[in-house]
Protein backbone atom coordinates (compact mmCIF):
# COMPACT_ATOMS: atom_id res chain seq x y z
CA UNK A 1 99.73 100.84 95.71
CA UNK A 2 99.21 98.09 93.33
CA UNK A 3 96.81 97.73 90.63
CA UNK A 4 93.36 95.98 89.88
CA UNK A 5 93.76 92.69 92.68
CA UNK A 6 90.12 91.97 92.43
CA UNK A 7 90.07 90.57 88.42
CA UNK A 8 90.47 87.00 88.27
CA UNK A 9 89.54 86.51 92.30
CA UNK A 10 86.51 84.99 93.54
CA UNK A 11 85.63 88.07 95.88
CA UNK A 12 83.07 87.68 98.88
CA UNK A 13 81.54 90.90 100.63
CA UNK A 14 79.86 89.56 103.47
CA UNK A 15 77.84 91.94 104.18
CA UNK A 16 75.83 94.40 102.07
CA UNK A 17 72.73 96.38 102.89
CA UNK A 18 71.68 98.63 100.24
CA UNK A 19 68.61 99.87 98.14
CA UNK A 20 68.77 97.62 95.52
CA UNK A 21 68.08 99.82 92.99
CA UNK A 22 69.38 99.83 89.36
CA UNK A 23 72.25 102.57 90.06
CA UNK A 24 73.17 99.83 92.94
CA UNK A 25 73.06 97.17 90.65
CA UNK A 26 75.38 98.78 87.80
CA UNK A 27 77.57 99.73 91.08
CA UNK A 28 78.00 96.29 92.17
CA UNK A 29 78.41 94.68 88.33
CA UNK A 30 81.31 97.61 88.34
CA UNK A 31 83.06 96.57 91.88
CA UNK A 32 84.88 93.65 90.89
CA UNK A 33 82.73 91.44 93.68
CA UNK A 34 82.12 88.28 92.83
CA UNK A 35 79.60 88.10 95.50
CA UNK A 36 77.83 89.94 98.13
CA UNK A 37 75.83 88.67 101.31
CA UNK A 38 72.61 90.72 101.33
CA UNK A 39 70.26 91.62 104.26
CA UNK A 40 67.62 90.81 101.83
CA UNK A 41 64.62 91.52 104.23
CA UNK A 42 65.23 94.34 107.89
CA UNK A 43 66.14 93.57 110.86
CA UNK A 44 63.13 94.15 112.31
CA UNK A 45 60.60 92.41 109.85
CA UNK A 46 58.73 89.71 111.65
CA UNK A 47 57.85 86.48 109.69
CA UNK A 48 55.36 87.27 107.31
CA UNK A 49 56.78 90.49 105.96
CA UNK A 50 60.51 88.64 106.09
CA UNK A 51 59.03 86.24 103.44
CA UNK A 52 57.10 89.32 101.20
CA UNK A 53 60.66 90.59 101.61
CA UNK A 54 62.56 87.52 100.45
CA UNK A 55 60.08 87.01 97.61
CA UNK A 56 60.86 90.48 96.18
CA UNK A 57 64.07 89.63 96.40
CA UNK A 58 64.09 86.66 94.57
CA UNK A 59 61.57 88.56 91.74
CA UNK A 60 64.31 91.08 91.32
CA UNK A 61 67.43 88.46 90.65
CA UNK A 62 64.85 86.32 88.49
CA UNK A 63 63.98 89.34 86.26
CA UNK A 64 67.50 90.89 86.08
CA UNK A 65 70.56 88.04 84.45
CA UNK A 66 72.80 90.59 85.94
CA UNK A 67 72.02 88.91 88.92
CA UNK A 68 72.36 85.28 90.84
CA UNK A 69 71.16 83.90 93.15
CA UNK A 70 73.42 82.01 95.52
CA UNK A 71 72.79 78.65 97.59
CA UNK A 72 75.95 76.64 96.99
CA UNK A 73 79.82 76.88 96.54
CA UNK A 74 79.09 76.08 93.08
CA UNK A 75 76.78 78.89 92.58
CA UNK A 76 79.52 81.68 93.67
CA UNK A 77 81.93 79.62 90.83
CA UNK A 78 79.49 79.78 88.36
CA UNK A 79 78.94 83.53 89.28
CA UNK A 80 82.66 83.96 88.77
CA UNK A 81 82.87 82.31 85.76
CA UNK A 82 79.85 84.31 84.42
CA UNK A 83 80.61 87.30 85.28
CA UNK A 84 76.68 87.58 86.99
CA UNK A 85 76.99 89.45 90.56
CA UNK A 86 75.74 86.50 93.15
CA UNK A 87 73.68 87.35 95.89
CA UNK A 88 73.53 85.47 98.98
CA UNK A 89 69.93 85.79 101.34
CA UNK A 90 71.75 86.21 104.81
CA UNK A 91 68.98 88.16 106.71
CA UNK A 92 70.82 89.79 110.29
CA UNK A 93 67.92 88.75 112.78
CA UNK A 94 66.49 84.86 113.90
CA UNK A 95 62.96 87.12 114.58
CA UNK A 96 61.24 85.58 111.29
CA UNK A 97 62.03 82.22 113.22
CA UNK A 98 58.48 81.68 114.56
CA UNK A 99 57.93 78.10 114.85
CA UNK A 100 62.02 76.72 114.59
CA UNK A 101 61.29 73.50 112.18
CA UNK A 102 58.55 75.25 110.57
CA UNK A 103 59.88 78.66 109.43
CA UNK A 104 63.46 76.80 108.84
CA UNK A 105 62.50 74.75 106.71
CA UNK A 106 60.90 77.97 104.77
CA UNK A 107 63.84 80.64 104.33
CA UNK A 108 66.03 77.92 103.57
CA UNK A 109 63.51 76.63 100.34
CA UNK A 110 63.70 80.41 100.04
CA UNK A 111 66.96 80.83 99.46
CA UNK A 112 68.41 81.92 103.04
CA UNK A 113 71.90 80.69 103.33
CA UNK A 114 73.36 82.58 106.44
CA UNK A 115 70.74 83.41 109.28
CA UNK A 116 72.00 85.96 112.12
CA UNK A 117 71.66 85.10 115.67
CA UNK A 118 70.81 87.86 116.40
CA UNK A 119 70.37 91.93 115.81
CA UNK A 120 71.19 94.59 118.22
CA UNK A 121 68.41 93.54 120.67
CA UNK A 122 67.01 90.79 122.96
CA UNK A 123 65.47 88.06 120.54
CA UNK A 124 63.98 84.85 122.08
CA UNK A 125 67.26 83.36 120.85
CA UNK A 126 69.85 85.56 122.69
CA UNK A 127 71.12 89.09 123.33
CA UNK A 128 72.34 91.77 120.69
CA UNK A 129 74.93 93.64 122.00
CA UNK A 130 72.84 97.11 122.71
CA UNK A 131 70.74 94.91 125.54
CA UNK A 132 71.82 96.40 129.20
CA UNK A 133 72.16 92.62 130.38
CA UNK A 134 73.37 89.95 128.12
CA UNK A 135 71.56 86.99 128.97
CA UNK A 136 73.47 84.77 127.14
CA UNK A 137 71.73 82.34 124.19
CA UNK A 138 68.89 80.75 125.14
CA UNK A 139 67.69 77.05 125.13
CA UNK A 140 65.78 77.91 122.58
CA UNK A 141 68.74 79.75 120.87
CA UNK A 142 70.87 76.41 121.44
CA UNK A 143 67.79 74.66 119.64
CA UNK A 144 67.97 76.95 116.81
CA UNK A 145 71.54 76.98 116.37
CA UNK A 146 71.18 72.92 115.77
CA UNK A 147 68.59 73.13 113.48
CA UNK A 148 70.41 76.00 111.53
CA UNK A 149 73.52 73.77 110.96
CA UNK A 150 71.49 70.59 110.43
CA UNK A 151 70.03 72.44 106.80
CA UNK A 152 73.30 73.75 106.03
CA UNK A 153 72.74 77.50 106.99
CA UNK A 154 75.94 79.23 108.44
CA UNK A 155 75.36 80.74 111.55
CA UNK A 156 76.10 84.81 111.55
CA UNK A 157 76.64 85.89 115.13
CA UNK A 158 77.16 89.76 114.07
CA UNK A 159 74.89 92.22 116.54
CA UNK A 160 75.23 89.84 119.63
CA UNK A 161 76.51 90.70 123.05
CA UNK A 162 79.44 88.97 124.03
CA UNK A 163 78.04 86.54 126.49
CA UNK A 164 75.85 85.38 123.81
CA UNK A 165 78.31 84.91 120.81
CA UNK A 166 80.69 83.21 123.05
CA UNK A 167 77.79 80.88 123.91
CA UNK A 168 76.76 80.39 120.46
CA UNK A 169 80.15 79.50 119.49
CA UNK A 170 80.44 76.93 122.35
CA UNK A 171 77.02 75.47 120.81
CA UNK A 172 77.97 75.15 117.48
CA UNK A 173 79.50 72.73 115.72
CA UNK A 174 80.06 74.18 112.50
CA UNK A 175 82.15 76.50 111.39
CA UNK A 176 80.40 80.21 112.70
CA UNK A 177 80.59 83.08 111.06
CA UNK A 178 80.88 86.84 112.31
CA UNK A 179 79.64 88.68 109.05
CA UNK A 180 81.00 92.85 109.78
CA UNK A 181 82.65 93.15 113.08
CA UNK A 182 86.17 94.64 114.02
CA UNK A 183 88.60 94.32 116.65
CA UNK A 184 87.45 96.31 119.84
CA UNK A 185 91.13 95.75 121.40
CA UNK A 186 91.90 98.52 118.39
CA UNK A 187 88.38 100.13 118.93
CA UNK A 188 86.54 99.65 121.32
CA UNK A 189 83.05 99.38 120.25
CA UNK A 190 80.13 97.33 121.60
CA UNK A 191 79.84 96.00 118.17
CA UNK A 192 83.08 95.27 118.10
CA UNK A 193 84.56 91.57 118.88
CA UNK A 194 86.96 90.87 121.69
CA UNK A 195 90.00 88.70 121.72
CA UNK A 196 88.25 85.85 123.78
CA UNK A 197 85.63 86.11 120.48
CA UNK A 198 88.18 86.08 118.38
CA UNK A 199 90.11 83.16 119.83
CA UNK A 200 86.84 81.59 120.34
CA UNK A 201 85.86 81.77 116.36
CA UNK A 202 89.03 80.67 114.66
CA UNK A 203 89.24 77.18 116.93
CA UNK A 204 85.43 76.72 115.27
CA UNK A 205 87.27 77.54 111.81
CA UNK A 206 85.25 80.60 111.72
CA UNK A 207 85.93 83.90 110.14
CA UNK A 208 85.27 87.35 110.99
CA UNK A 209 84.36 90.28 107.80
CA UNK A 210 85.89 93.28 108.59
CA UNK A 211 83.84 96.47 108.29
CA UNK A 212 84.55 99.36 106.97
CA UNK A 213 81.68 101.33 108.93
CA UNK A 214 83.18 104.08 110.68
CA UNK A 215 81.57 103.79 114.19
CA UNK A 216 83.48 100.18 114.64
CA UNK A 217 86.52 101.13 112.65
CA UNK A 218 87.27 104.41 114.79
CA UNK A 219 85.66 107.52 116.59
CA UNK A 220 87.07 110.89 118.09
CA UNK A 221 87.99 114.06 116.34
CA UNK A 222 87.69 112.77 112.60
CA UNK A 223 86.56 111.05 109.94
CA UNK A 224 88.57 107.12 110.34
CA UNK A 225 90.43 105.94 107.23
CA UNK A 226 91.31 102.70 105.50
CA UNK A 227 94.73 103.27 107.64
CA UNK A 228 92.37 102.98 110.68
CA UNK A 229 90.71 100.20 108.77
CA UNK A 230 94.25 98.00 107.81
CA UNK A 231 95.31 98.82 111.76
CA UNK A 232 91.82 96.16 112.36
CA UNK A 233 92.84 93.65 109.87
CA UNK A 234 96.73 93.55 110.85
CA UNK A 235 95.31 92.82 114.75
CA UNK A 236 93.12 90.61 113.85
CA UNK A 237 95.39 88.56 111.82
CA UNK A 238 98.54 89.08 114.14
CA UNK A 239 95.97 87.59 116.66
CA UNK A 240 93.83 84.42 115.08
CA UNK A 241 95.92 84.39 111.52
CA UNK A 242 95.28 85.63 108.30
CA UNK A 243 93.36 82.37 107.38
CA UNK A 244 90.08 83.64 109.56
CA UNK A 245 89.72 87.08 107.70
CA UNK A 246 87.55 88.21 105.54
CA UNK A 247 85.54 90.98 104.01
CA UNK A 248 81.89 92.13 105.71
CA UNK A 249 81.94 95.97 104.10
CA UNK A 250 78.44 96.39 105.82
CA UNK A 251 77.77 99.01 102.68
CA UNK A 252 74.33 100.79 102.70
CA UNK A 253 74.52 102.75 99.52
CA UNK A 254 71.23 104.21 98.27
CA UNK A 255 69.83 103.95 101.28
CA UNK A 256 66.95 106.87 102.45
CA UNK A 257 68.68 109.58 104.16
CA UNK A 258 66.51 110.63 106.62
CA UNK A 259 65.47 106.73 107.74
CA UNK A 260 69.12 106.27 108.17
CA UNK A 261 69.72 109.34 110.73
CA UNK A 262 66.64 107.95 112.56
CA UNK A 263 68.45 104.70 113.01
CA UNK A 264 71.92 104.87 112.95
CA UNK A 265 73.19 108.46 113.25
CA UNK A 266 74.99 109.83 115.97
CA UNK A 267 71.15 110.60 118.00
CA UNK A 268 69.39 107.24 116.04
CA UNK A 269 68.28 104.21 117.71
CA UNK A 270 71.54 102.95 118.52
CA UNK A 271 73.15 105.49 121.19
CA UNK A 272 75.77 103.19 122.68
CA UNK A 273 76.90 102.29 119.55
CA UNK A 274 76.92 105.59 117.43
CA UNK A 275 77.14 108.59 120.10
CA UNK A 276 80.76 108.21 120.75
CA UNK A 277 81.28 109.36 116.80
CA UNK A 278 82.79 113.17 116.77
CA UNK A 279 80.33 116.15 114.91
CA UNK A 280 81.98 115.25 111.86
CA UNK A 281 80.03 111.26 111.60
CA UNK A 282 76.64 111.97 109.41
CA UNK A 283 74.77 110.08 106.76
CA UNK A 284 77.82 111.20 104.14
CA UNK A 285 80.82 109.91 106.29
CA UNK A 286 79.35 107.19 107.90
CA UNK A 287 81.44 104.45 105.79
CA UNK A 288 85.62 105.38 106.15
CA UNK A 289 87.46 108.24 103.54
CA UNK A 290 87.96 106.13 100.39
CA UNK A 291 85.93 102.77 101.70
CA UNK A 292 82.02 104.04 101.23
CA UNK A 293 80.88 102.05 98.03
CA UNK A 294 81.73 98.52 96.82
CA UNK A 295 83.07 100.61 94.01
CA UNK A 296 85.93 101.40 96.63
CA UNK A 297 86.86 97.73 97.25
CA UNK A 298 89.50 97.49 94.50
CA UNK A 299 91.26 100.29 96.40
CA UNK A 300 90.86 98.37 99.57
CA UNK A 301 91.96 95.49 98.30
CA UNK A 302 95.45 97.14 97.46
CA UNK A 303 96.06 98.34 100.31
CA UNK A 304 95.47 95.06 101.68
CA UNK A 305 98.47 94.18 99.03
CA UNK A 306 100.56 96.40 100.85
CA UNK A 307 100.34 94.90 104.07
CA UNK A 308 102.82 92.57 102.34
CA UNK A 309 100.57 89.66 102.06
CA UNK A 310 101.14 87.08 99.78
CA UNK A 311 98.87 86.03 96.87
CA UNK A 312 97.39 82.95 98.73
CA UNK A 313 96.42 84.93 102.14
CA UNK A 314 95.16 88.00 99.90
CA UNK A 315 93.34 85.36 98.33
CA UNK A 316 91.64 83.91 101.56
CA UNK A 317 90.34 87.83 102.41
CA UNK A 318 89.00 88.81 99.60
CA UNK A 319 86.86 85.53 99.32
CA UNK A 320 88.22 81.96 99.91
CA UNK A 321 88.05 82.51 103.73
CA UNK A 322 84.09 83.18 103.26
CA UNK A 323 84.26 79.93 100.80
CA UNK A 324 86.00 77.70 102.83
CA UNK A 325 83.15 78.10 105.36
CA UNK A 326 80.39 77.82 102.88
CA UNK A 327 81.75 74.73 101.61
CA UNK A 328 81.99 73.58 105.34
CA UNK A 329 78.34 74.06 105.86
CA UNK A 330 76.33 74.42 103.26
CA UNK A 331 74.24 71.00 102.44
């Protein structure tokens, strides 16, 4: 195992959804991130309490020079050079979307830089991938999609069925972006991409964040490792190359206990995605042994060394994949 690989890296977690509280803020200042794509407001906020959600947000990075807030390529550089933890507003549902020009228009003035198809339900945009039928994306999810590119947002297609993301992807014309996702050829999870997704997202020049959530890295008998992780990342790149890989940790630290096992534990909301998990999955094992803070990413990041990549494509995971896109689309 090799030693600190995340100092002098620009390092992109593409997905982060934690209490921000000040122990999570020291935590993340710690990690070695450069810088992390937050689910700044839930899933499941409509439009109004989206933007109280957003505007808290943006009070706690104003008051805190800890923090940045992120809207460009030069923003995460600045970050890096800083030594300020950037935080990109990537919000995992299109619900706030009310009125498409309208409410566009506001999250990106807000700050919103990656906007999410979808979440694990049916939207008016498209299908999450816990719906029974996936309808596909709609023609007003096509419509959204082309106003999403035209302000320079990257589209996130994490949370949608199949049927939809390969439909989004045939929509777009930027670069897409699945934010936490694995391989369901290793593990075959509902949230999990397939190889036609795959194959689909690296022609756009997309790139997929692998997660380190142990319902899509691995169920059965036990708790999955990074091992079970790495096996994910070696498919993926053996499959669509090591240029479309990336980092989506889908970290939740700090976050309520008991709203957590209502959601996502083995008997939450989210059955077909979570019951599969063996009596061992709770609220303490629900990230992989060794992968459940950002604190754990310089480990990860190792053990991606050991994979026997070379500096440039251990470069591209840990961050200039992610950057590549964001230069791509953002205006």
């Amino acid at each position: 195992m090799q030693g600190d690989l995340l100092s002098g890296r620009i390092v992109i977690d593409c997905s982060i959804a934690p209490t921000m509280d000040e122990a999570q803020i020291d935590r993340m200042q710690r990690s070695g991130v450069t810088v992390f794509n937050w689910t700044v407001c839930e899933p499941w906020s409509g439009r109004e309490r989206a933007l109280e959600e957003i505007a808290i947000g943006r009070a706690l990075i104003e008051a805190d020079d800890r923090l940045a807030l992120v809207t460009s390529a030069d923003d995460i550089r600045a970050a890096h050079q800083s030594g300020q933890v950037g935080l990109i507003f990537g919000p995992q549902n299109s619900i706030p979307v009310e009125v498409i020009d309208r409410d566009l228009d506001v999250l990106h003035d807000a700050g919103v830089r990656i906007l999410q198809l979808t979440y694990n339900e049916q939207n008016p945009y498209g299908s999450g991938c816990a719906v029974p039928e996936d309808g596909g994306v709609t023609d007003l999810g096509r419509e959204l999609i082309r106003e999403v590119e035209a302000r320079g947002i990257v589209l996130d297609l994490s949370h949608g069925g199949e049927r939809t993301i390969l439909e989004a992807i045939e929509a777009s014309e930027a670069p897409p972006i699945i934010s936490h996702a694995n391989a369901r050829a290793v593990y075959p999870s509902r949230r999990n991409a397939t190889d036609d997704i795959l194959h689909m997202l690296a022609e756009r020049g997309g790139v997929i964040g692998m997660t380190l959530w142990s319902p899509m890295v691995g169920g059965g008998d036990r708790r999955p490792t990074v091992e079970d992780f790495l096996r994910h990342v070696e498919y993926v790149i053996d499959l669509i190359g090591v240029e479309h890989v990336g980092i989506g940790s889908d970290h939740s630290e700090g976050h309520p206990r008991n709203e957590w096992d209502q959601l996502f534990g083995r008997n939450g909301r989210y059955p077909g995605v979570t019951a599969q998990m063996g009596d061992w999955y709770g609220y303490d094992t629900r990230f992989v042994e060794d992968g459940s803070s950002c604190l754990d990413l310089r480990g990860v990041a190792a053990r991606l060394a050991d994979l026997g990549l070379d500096g440039s494509e251990l470069d591209g995971i840990l961050g200039g994949n992610f950057l590549r896109v964001f230069e791509n689309v953002w205006n």
